[in-house]
C-alpha atoms as a PDB file:
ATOM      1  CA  UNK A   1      -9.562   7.851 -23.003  1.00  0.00           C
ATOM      2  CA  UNK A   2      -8.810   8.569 -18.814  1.00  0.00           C
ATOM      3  CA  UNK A   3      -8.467  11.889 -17.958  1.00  0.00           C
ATOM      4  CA  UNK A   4      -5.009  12.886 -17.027  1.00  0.00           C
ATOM      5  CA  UNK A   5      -4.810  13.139 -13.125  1.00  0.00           C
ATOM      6  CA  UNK A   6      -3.291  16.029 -11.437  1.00  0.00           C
ATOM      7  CA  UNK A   7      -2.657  16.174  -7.354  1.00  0.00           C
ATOM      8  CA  UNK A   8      -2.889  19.229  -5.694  1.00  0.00           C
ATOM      9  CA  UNK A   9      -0.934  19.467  -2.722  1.00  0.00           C
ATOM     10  CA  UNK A  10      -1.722  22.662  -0.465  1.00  0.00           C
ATOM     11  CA  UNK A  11      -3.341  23.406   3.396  1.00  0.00           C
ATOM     12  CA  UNK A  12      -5.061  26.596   1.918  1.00  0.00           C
ATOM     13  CA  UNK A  13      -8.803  25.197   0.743  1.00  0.00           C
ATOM     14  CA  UNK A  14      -8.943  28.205  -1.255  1.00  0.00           C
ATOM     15  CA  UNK A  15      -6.382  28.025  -3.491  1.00  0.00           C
ATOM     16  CA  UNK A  16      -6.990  24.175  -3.718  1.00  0.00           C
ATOM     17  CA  UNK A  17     -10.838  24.723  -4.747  1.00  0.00           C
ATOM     18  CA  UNK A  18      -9.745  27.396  -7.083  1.00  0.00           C
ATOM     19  CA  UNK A  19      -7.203  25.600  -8.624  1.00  0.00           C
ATOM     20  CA  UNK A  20      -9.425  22.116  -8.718  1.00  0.00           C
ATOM     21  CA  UNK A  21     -12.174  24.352 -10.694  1.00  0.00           C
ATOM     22  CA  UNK A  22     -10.092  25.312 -13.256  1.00  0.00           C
ATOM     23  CA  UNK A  23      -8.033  22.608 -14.137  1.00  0.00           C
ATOM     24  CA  UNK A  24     -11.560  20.311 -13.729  1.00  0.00           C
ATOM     25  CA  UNK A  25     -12.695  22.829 -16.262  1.00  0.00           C
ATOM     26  CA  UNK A  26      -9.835  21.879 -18.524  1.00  0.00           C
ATOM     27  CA  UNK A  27     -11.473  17.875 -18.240  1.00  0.00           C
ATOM     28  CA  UNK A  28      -8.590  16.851 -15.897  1.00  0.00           C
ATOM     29  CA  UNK A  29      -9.386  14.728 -13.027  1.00  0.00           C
ATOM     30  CA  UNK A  30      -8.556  16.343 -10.031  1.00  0.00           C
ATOM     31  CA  UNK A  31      -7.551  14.824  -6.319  1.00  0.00           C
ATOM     32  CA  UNK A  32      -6.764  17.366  -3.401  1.00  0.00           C
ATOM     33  CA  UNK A  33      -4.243  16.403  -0.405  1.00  0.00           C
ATOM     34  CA  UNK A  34      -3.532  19.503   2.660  1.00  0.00           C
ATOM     35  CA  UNK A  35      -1.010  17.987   4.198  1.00  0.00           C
ATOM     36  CA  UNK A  36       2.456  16.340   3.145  1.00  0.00           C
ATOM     37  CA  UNK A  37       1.452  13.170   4.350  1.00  0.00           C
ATOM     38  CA  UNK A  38      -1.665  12.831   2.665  1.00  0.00           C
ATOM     39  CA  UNK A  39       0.301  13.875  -0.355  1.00  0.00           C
ATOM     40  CA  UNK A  40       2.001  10.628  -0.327  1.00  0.00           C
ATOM     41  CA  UNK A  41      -0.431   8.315   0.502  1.00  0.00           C
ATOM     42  CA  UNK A  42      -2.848   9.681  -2.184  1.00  0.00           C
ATOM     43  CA  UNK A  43      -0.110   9.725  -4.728  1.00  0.00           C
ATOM     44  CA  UNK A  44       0.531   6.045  -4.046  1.00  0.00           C
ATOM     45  CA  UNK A  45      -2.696   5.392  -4.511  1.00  0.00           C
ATOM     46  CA  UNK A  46      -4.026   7.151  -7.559  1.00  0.00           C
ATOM     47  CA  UNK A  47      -0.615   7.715  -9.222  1.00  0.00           C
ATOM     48  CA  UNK A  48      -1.365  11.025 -10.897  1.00  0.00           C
ATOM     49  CA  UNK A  49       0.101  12.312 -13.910  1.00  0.00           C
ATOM     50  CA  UNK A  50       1.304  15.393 -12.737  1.00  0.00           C
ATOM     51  CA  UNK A  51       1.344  16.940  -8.954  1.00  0.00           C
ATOM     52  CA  UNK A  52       0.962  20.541  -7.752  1.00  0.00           C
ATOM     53  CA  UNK A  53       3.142  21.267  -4.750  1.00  0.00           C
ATOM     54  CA  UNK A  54       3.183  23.666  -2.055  1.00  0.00           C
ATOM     55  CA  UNK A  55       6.418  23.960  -0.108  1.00  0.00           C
ATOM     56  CA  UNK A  56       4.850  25.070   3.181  1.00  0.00           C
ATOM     57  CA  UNK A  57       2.842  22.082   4.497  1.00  0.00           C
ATOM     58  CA  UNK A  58       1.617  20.818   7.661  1.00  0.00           C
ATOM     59  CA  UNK A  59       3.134  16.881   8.998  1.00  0.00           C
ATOM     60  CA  UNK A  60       5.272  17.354   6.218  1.00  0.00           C
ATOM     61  CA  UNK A  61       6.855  20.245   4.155  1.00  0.00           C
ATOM     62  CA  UNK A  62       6.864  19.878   0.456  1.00  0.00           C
ATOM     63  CA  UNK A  63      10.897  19.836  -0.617  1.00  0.00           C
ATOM     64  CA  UNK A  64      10.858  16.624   1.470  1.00  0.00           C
ATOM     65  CA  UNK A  65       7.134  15.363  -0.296  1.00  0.00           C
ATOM     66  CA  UNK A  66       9.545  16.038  -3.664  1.00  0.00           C
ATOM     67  CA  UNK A  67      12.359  13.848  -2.363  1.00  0.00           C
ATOM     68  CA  UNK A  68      10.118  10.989  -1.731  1.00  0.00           C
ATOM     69  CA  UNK A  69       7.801  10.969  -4.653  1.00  0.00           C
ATOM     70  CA  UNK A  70      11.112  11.818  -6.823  1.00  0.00           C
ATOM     71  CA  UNK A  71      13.011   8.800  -5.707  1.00  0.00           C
ATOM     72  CA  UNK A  72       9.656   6.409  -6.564  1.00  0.00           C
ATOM     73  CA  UNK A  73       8.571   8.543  -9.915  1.00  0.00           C
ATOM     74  CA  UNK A  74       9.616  10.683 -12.948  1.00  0.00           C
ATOM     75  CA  UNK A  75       6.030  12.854 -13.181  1.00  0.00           C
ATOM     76  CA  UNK A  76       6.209  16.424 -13.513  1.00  0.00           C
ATOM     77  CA  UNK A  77       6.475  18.432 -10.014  1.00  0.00           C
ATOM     78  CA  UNK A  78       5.307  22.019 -10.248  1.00  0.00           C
ATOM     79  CA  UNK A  79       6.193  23.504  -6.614  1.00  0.00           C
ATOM     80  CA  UNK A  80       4.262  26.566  -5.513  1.00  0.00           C
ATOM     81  CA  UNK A  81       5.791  29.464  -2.890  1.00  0.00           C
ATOM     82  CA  UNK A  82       4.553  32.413  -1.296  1.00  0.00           C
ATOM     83  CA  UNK A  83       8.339  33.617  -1.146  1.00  0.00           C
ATOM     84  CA  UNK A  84      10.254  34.583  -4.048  1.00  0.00           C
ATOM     85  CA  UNK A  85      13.907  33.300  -1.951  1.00  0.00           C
ATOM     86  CA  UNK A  86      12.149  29.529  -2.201  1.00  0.00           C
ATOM     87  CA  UNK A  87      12.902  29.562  -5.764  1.00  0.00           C
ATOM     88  CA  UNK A  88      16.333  29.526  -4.908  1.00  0.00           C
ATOM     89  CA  UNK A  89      15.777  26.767  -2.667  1.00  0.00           C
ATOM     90  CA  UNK A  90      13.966  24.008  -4.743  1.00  0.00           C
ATOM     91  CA  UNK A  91      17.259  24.984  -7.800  1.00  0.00           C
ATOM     92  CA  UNK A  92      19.772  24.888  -5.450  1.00  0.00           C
ATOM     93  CA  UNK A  93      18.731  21.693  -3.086  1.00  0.00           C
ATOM     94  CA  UNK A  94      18.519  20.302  -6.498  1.00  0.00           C
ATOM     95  CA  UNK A  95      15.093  18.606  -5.082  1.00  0.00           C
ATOM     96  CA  UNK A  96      13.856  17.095  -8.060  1.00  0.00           C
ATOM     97  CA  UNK A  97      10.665  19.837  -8.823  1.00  0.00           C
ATOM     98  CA  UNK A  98      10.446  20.393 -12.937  1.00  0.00           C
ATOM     99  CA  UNK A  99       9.088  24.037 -12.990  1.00  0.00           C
ATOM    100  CA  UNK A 100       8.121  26.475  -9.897  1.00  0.00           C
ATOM    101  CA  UNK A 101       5.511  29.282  -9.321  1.00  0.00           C
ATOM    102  CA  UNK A 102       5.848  32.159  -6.894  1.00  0.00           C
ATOM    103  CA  UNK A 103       2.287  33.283  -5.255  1.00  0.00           C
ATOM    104  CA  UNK A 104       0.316  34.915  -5.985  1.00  0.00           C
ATOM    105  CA  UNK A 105      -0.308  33.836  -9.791  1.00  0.00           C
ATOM    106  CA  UNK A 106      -2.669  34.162 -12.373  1.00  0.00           C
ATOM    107  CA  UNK A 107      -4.904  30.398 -12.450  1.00  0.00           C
ATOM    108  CA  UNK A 108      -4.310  30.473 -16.336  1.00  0.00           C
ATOM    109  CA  UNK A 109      -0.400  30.612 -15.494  1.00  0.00           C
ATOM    110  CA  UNK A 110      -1.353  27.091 -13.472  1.00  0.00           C
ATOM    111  CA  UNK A 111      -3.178  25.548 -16.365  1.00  0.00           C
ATOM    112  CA  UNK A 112      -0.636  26.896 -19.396  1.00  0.00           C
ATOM    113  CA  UNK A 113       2.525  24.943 -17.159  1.00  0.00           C
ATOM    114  CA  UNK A 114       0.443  21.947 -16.361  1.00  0.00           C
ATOM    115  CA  UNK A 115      -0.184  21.244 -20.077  1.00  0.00           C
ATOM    116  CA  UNK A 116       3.311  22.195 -20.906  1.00  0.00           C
ATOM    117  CA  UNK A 117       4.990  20.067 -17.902  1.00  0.00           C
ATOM    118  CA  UNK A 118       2.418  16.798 -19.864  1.00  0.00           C
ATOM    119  CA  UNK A 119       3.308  17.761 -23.302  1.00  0.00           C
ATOM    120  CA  UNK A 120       7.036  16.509 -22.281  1.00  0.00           C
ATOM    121  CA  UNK A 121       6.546  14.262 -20.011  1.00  0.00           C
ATOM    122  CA  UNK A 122       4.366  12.503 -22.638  1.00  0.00           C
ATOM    123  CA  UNK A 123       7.002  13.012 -25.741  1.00  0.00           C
ATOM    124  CA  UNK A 124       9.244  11.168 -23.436  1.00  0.00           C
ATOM    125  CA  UNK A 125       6.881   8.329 -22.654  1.00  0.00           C
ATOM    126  CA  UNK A 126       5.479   8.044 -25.872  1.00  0.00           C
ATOM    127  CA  UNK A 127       7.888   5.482 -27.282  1.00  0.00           C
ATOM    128  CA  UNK A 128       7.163   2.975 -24.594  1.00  0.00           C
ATOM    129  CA  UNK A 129       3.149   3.490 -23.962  1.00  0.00           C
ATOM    130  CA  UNK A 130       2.438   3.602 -27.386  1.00  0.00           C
ATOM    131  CA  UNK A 131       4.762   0.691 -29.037  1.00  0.00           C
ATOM    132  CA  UNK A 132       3.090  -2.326 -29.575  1.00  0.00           C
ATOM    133  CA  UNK A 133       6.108  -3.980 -28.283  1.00  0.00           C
ATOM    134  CA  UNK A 134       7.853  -3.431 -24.439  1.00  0.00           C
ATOM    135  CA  UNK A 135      10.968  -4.399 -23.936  1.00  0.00           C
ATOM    136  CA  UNK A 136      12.179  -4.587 -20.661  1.00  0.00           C
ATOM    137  CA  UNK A 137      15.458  -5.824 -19.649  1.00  0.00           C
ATOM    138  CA  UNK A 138      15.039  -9.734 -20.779  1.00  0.00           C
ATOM    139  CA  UNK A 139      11.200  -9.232 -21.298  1.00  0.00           C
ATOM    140  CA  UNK A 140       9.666  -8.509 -24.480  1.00  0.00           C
ATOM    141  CA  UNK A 141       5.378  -8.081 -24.476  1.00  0.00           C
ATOM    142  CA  UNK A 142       3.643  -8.058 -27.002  1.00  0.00           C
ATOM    143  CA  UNK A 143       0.406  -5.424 -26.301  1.00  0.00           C
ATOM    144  CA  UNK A 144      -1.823  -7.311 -29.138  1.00  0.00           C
ATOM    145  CA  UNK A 145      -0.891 -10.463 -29.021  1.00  0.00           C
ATOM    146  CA  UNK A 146      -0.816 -10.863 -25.312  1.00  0.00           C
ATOM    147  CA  UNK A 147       2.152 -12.955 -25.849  1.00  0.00           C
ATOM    148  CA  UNK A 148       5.754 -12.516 -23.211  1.00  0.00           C
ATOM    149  CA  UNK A 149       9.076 -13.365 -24.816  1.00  0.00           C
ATOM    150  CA  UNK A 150      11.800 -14.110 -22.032  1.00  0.00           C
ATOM    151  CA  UNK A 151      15.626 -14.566 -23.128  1.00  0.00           C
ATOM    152  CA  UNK A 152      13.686 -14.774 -26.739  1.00  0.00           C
ATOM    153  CA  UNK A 153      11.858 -17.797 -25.328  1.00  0.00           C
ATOM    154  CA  UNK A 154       7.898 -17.579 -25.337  1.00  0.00           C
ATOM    155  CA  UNK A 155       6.159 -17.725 -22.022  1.00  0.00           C
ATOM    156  CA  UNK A 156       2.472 -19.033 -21.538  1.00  0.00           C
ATOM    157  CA  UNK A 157       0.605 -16.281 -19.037  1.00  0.00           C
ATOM    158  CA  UNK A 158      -3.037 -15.548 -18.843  1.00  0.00           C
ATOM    159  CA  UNK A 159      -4.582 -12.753 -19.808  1.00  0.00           C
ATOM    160  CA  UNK A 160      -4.446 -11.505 -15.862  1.00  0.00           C
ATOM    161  CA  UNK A 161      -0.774 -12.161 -15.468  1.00  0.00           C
ATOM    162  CA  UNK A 162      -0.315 -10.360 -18.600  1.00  0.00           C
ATOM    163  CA  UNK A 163      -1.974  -7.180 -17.654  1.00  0.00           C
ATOM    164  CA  UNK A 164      -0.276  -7.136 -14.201  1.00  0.00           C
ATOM    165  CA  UNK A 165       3.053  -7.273 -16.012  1.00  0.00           C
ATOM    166  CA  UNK A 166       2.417  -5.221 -18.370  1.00  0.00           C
ATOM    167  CA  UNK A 167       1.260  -2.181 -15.581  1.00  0.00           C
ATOM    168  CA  UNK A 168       4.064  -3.101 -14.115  1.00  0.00           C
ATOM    169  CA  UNK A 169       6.621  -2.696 -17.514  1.00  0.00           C
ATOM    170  CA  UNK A 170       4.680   0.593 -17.791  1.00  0.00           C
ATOM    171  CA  UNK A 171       5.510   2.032 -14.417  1.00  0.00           C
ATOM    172  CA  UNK A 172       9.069   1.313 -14.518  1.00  0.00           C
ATOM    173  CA  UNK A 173      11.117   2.041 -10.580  1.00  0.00           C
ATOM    174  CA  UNK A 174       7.647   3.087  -9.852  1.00  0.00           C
ATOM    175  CA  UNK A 175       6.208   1.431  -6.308  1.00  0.00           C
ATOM    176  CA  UNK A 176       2.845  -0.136  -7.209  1.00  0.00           C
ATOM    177  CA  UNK A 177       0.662  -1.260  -4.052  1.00  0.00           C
ATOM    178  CA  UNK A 178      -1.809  -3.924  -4.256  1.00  0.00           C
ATOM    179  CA  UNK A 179      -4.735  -1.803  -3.846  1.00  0.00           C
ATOM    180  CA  UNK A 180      -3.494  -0.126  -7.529  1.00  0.00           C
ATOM    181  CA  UNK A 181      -2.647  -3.394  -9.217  1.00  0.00           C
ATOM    182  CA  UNK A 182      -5.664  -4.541  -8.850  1.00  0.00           C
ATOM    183  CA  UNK A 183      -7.860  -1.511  -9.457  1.00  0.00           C
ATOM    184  CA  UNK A 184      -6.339  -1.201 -12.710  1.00  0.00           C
ATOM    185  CA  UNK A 185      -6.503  -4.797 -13.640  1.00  0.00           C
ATOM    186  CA  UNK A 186      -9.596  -6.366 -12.074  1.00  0.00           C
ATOM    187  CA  UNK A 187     -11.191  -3.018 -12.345  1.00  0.00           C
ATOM    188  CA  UNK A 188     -13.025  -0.644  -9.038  1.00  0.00           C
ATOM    189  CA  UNK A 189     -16.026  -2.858  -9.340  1.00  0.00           C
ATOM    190  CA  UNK A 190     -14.560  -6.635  -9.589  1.00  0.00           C
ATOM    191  CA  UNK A 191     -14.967  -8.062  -5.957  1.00  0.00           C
ATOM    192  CA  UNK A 192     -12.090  -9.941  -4.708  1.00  0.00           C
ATOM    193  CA  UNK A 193      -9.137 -10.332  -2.662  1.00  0.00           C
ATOM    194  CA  UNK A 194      -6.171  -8.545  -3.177  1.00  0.00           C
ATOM    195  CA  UNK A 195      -4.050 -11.606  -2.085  1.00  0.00           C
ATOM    196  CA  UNK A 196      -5.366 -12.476  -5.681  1.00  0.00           C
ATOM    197  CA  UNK A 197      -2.512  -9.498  -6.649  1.00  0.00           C
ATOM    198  CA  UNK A 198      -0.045 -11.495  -4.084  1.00  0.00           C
ATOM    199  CA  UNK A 199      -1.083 -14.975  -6.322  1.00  0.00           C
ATOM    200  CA  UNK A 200      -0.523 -13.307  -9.354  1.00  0.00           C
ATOM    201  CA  UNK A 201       2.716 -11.836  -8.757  1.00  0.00           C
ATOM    202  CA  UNK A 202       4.314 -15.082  -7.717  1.00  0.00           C
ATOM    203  CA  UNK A 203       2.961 -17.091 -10.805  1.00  0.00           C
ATOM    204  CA  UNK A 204       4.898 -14.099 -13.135  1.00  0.00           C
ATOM    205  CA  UNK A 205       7.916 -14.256 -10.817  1.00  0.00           C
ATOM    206  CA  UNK A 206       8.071 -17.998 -11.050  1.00  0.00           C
ATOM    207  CA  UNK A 207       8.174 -17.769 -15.288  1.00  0.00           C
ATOM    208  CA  UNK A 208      10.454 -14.453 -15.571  1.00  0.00           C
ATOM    209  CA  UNK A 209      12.510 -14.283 -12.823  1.00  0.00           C
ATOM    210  CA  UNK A 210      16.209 -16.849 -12.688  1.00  0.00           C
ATOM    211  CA  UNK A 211      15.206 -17.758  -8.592  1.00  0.00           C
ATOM    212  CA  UNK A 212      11.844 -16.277  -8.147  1.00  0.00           C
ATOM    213  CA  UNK A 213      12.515 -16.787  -4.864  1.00  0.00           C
ATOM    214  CA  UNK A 214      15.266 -13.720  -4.911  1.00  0.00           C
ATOM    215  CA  UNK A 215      13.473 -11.860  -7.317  1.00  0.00           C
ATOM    216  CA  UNK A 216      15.914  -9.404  -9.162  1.00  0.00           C
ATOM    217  CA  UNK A 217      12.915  -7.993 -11.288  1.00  0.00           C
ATOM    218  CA  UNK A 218       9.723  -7.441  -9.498  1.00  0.00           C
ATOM    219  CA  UNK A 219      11.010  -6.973  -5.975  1.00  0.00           C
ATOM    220  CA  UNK A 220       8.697  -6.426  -3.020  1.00  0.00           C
ATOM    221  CA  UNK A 221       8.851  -2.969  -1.384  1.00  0.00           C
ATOM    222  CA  UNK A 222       7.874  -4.561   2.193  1.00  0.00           C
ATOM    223  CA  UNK A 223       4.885  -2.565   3.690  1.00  0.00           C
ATOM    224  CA  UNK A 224       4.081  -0.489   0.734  1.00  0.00           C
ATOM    225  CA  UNK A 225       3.817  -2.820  -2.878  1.00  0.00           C
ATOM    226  CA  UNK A 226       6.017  -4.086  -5.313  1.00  0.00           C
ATOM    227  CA  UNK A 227       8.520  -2.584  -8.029  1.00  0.00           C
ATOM    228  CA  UNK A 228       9.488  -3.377 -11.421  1.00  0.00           C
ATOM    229  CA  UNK A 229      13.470  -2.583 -10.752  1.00  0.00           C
ATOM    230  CA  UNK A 230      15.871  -2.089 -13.057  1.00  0.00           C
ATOM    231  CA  UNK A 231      15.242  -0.072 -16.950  1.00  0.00           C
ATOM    232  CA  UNK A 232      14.473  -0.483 -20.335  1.00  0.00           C
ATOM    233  CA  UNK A 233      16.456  -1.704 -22.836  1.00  0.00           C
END
C-alpha cells in the first residue's frame, strides 16, 4: 500500500528538514517546495494527500497558494504562522485552510494534526475509493470487472482506457496533467509518449461523452491537464 504523501511548503530549510524527518519517520512520503510557486507546480504533479503551508512565502504567499490549490482540490491544508494575528486571517478570509499552527510548535503537534486532518479526509473518501462500484454522473465502473455502464448501457474500453477513467472518477474537479495520468497508469518506468494520454482521452470522450467534441465531462484545462467536471451521484 503507497505511502500517504504530504507537501511541505516553507522557505526556512530548517523547519522543512525537521519536519520531513519526522513525518518520514512516521512512513509518510515526504516532498519539500520553498517557494509558493513551487508549491503549485509540485502539487500538480505529485498530488499529495495532505499539504503543510506556510503563509509567508517567497514568489508567492501562502493564503493565495490556498486559494489556488482549494479551487482544484478538497485535501487537508494545515497553514503554519509565526504570528498569532494570522490565525485571524486564514478564519476570517475564509481561505479554504482545514486546521492552523502558530510557530513555534512542538514536531509531535505536526504529526498528531496530520494524522487527524487524514483520518477525515479519508472517512469522507472512503465510500467512493473503496466501493467496488463508482458512480459518476451517467457513469457507473465497475473496479473488478473492468466493465463502464453509460445511461445503463455497457461500454467496451480496454483495460488502459479503463484505468485512465477510473483516476479520473477518483479525482473528481481535480486538474490531472498528462505527466500524472500517465505515471499512474503506464507506471514511472513504461517508456512512451504522453500524447498516448492525449489518444486515450479522446477514445473515452468519444464513448461517454453526448458530442465528444464539446466535452461536458472530461474537459481540457488548456495549458495545465484535464478535469473530470461535474460530481457524484
Amino acid at each position: 500500500m503507497p505511502f500517504d504523501k504530504i507537501l511541505i511548503v516553507e522557505d526556512e530549510k530548517e523547519i522543512a528538514e525537521l519536519l520531513k524527518d519526522y513525518l518520514v519517520e512516521e512512513h509518510f512520503e515526504v516532498i519539500i517546495a520553498s517557494d509558493g510557486r513551487e508549491a503549485i507546480h509540485l502539487y500538480r504533479e505529485y498530488m499529495p494527500q495532505l499539504m503543510i503551508l506556510d503563509i509567508m512565502l517567497p514568489k508567492l504567499d501562502g493564503m493565495e497558494v490556498c486559494r489556488t490549490i482549494r479551487s482544484e482540490s478538497s485535501i487537508p491544508i494545515i497553514m503554519l504562522s509565526a504570528k498569532k494575528s494570522d490565525v485571524d486571517k486564514i478564519i476570517g478570509l475564509g481561505i479554504g485552510a482545514d486546521d492552523y499552527i502558530v510557530k513555534p510548535f512542538s514536531p509531535g503537534e505536526i504529526i498528531a494534526r496530520v494524522k487527524a486532518q487524514l483520518r477525515r479526509a479519508n472517512q469522507l473518501s472512503s465510500p467512493a475509493r473503496t466501493s467496488e462500484i463508482i458512480r459518476y454522473q451517467n457513469l457507473e465502473l465497475d473496479i473488478k470487472a473492468y466493465e463502464v455502464r453509460v445511461q445503463n448501457q455497457p461500454v467496451p474500453f480496454s483495460a488502459k482506457e479503463f484505468e485512465v477513467l477510473r483516476f479520473f472518477a477518483l479525482h473528481p474537479n481535480q486538474v490531472l496533467t498528462r505527466e500524472q495520468i500517465f505515471r499512474h497508469v503506464w507506471g514511472l518506468d513504461e517508456r512512451g509518449d504522453l500524447n498516448t494520454v492525449t489518444v486515450h482521452i479522446k477514445k473515452i470522450r468519444e464513448k461517454i461523452e453526448v458530442d465528444p467534441a464539446n466535452p461536458t465531462m472530461i474537459k481540457t484545462v488548456w495549458g495545465v491537464g484535464y478535469k473530470l467536471d461535474g460530481g457524484p451521484r
